[in-house]
C-alpha atoms as a PDB file:
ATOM      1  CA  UNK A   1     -60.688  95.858  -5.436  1.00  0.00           C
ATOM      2  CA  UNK A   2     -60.389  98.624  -2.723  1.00  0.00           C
ATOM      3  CA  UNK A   3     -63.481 100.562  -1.315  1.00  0.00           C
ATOM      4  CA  UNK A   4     -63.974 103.772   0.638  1.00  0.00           C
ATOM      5  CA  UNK A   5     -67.148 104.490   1.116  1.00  0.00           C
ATOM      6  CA  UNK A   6     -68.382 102.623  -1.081  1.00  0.00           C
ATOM      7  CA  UNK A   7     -66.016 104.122  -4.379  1.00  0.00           C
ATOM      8  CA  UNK A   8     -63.232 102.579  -5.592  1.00  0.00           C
ATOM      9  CA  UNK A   9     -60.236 103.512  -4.953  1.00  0.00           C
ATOM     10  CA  UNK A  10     -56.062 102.893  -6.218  1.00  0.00           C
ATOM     11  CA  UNK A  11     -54.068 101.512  -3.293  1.00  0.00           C
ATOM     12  CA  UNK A  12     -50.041 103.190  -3.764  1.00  0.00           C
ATOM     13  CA  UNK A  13     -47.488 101.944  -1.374  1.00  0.00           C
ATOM     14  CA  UNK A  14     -43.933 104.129  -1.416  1.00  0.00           C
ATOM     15  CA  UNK A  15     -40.731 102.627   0.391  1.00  0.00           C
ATOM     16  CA  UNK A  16     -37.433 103.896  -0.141  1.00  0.00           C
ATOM     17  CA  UNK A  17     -34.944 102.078  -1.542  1.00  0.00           C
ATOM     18  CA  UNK A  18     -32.103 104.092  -2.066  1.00  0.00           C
ATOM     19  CA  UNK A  19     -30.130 102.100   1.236  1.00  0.00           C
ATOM     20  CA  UNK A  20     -31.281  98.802  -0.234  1.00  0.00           C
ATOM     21  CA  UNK A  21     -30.042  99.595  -3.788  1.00  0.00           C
ATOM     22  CA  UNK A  22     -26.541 100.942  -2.622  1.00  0.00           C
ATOM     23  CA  UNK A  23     -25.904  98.248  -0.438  1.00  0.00           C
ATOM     24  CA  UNK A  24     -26.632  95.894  -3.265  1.00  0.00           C
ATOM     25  CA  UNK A  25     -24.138  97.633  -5.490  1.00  0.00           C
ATOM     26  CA  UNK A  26     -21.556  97.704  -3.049  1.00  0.00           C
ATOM     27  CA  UNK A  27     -22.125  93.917  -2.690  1.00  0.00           C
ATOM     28  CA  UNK A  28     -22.228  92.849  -6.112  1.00  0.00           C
ATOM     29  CA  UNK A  29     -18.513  95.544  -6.709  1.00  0.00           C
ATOM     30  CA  UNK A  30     -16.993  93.894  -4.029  1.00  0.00           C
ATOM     31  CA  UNK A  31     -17.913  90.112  -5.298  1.00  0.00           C
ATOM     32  CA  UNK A  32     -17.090  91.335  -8.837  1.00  0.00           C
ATOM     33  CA  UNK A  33     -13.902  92.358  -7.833  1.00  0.00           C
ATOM     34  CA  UNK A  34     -12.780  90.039  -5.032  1.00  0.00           C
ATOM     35  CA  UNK A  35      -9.432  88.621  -5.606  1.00  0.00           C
ATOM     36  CA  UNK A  36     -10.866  84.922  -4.765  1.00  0.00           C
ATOM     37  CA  UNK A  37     -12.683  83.072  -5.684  1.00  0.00           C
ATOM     38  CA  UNK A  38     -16.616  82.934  -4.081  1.00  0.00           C
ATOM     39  CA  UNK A  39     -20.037  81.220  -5.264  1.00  0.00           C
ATOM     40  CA  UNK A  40     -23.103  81.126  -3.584  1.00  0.00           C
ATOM     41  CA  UNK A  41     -24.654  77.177  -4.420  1.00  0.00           C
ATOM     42  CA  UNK A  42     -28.507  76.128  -3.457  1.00  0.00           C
ATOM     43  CA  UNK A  43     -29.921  72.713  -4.169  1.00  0.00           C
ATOM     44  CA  UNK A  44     -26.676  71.898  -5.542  1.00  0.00           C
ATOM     45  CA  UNK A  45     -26.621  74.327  -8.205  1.00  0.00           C
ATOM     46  CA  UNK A  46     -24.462  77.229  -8.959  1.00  0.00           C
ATOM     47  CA  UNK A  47     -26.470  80.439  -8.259  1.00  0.00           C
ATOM     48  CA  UNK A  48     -24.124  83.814  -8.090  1.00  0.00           C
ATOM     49  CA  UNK A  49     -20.810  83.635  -9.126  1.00  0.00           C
ATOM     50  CA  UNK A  50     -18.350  85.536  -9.179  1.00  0.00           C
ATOM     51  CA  UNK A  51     -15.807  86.149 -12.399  1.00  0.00           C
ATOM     52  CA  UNK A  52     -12.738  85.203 -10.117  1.00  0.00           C
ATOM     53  CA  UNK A  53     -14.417  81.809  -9.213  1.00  0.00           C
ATOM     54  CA  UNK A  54     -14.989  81.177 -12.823  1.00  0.00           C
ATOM     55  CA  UNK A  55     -11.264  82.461 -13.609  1.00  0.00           C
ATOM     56  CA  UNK A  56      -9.876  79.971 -10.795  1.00  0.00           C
ATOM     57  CA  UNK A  57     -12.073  76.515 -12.036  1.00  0.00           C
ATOM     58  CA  UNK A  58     -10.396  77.859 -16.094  1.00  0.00           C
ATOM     59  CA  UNK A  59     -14.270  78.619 -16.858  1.00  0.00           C
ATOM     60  CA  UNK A  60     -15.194  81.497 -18.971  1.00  0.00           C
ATOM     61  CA  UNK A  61     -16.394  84.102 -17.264  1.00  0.00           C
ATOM     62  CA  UNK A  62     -20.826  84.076 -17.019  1.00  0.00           C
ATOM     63  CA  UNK A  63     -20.870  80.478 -17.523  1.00  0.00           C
ATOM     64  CA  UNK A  64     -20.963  78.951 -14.278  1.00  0.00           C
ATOM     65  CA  UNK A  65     -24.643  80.321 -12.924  1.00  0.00           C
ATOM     66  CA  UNK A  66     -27.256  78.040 -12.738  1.00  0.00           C
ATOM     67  CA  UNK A  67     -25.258  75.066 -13.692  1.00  0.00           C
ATOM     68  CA  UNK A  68     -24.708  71.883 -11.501  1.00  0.00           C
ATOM     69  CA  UNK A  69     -22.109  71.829  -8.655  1.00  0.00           C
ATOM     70  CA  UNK A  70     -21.056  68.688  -9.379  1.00  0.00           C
ATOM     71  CA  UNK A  71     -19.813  70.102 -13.008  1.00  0.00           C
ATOM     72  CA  UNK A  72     -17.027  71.550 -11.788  1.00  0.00           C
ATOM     73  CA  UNK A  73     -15.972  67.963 -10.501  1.00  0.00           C
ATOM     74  CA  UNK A  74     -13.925  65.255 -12.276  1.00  0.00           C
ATOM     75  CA  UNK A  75     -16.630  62.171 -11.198  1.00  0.00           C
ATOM     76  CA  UNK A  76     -19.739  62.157  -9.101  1.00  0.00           C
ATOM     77  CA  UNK A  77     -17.709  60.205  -6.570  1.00  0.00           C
ATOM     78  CA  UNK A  78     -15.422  62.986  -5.929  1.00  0.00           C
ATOM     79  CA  UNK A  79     -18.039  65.635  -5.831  1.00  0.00           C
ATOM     80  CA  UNK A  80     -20.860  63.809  -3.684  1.00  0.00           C
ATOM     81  CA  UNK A  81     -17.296  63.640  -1.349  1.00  0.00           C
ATOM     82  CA  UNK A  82     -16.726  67.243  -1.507  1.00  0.00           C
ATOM     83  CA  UNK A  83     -20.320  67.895  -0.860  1.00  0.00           C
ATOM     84  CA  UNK A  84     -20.976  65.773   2.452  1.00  0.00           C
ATOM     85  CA  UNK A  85     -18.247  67.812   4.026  1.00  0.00           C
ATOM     86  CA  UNK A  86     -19.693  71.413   3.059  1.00  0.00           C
ATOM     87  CA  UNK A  87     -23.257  69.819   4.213  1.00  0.00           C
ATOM     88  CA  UNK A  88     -21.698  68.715   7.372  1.00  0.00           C
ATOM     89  CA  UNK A  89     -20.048  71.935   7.848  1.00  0.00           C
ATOM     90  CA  UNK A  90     -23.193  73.764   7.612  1.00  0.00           C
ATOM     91  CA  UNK A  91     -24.868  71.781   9.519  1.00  0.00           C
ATOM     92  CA  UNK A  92     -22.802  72.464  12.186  1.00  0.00           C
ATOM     93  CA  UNK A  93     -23.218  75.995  11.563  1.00  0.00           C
ATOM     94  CA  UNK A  94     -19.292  76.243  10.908  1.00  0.00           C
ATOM     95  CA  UNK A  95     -17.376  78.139   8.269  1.00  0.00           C
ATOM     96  CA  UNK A  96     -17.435  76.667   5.104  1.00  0.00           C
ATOM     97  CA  UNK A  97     -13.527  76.610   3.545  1.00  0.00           C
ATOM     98  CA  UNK A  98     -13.369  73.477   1.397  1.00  0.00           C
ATOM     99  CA  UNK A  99     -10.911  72.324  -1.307  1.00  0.00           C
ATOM    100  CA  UNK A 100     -11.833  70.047  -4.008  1.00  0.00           C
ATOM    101  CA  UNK A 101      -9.489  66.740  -3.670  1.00  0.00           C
END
């Protein structure tokens, strides 16, 4: 609880967001509508994805998010291939622009 002299008082913090908002909507038009395919993966899982990435892999559209990269793979083998390159691509802090084999 917040005190001044010796009352309480409400704390209100005010920011605006109006920037912050339309520069998220611009970003999530432009991944919406990109003509390729682009997915943003942590800890080896599909996070945001976008409908043309989901078009290109013959997945329905909304199904990919959240769901292992490796599903998207014939065999672990072929993924765990795949994903030692992106990992030493980013570790090298070089462009990522992999195709599956």
């Amino acid at each position: 609880a917040f005190e001044w002299d010796g009352e309480p008082v409400a704390v209100t913090l005010a920011r605006d967001v109006t920037e912050v908002e339309r520069t998220r909507r611009e970003t999530e038009a432009m991944l919406d509508h990109a003509a390729f395919g682009i997915a943003f993966v942590r800890e080896r899982h599909f996070g945001r994805v976008n409908p043309q990435f989901e078009r290109l892999l013959g997945h329905p559209v909304g199904t990919l998010a959240g769901r292992p990269a490796s599903s998207v793979f014939p065999d672990t083998a072929t993924f765990e291939r795949f994903a030692d390159r992106a990992d030493a691509a980013h570790a090298a802090g070089v462009p990522i622009d992999l195709e599956p084999e």
